[in-house]
Protein backbone atom coordinates (compact mmCIF):
# COMPACT_ATOMS: atom_id res chain seq x y z
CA UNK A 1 -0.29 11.73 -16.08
CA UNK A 2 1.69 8.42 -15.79
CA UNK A 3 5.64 8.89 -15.32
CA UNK A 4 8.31 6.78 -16.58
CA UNK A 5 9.43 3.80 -14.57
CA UNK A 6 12.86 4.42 -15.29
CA UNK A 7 13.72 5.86 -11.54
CA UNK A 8 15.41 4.15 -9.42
CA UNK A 9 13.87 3.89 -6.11
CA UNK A 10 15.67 3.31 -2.74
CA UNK A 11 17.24 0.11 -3.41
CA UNK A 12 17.66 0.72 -6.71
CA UNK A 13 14.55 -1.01 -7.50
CA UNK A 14 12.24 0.31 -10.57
CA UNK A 15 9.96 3.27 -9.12
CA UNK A 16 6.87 3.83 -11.17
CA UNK A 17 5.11 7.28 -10.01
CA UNK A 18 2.57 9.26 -11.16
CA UNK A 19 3.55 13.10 -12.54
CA UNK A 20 1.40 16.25 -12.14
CA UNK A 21 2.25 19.33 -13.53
CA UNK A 22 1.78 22.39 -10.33
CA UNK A 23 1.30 25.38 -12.15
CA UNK A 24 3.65 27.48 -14.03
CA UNK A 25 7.16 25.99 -13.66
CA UNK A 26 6.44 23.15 -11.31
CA UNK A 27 5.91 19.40 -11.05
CA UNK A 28 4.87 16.87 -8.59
CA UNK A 29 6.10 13.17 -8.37
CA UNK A 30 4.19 10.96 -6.55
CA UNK A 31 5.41 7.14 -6.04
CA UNK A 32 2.80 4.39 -5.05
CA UNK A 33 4.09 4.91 -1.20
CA UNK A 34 2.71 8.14 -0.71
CA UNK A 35 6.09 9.76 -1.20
CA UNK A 36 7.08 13.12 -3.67
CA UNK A 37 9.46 14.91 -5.28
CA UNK A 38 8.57 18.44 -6.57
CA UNK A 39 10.92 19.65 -9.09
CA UNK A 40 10.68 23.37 -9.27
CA UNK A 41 12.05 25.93 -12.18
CA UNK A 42 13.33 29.17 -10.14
CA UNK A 43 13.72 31.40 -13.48
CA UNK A 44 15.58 34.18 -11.28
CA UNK A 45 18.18 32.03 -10.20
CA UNK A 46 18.47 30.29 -14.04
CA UNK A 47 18.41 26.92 -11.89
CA UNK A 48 16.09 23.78 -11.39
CA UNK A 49 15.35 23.22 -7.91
CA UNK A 50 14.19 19.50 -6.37
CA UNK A 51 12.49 18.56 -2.84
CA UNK A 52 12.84 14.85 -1.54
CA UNK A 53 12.46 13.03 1.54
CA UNK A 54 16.51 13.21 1.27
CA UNK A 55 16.85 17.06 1.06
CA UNK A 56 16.81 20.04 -1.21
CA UNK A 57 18.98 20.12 -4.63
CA UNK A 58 19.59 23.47 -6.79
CA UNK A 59 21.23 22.37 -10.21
CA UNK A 60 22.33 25.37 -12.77
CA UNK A 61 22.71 24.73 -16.33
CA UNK A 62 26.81 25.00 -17.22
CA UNK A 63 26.29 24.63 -21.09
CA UNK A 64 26.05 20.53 -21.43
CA UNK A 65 24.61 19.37 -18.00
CA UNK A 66 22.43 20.23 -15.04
CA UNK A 67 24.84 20.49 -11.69
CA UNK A 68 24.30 20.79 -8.19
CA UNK A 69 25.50 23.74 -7.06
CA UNK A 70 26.50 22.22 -4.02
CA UNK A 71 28.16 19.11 -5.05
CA UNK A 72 28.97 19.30 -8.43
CA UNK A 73 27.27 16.24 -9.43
CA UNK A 74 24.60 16.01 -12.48
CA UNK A 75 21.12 16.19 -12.15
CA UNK A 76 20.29 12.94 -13.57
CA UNK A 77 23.16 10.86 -11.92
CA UNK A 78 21.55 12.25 -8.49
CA UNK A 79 20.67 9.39 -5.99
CA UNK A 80 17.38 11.34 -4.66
CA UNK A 81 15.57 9.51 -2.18
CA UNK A 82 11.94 9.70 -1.90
């Protein structure tokens, strides 16, 4: 399944990547470098959880926005590298 190219990649360039769903709960980014990002639903936890070459991100739903629950920043303002 063909992703959106509206990621910003490392330099803030356009990232076009390819999007496969992983079974129940999960998907799998892949960029043309061979890079991924694996966003995750942990239903337990009520959070969305992301893996990137630049770390591991938990985000929990506070009514309006997804937030890292380490940083406090949004989920879509994150500056994930992959």
């Amino acid at each position: 399944m063909r992703c959106w190219s509206g990621l910003r990649g490392g330099r803030g360039k356009r990232a076009d990547c390819d999007c496969e769903p992983k079974g129940s709960g999960v998907l799998e980014l892949e960029f043309a470098d061979g890079s991924r990002i694996v966003v995750n639903r942990h239903s337990a936890a009520r959070q969305i959880w992301v893996a990137a070459r630049s770390g591991g991100y938990h985000f929990r739903w506070d009514g309006s926005h997804w937030v890292d629950t380490r940083e406090s920043g949004e989920l879509l303002a994150a500056r994930l590298s992959w």
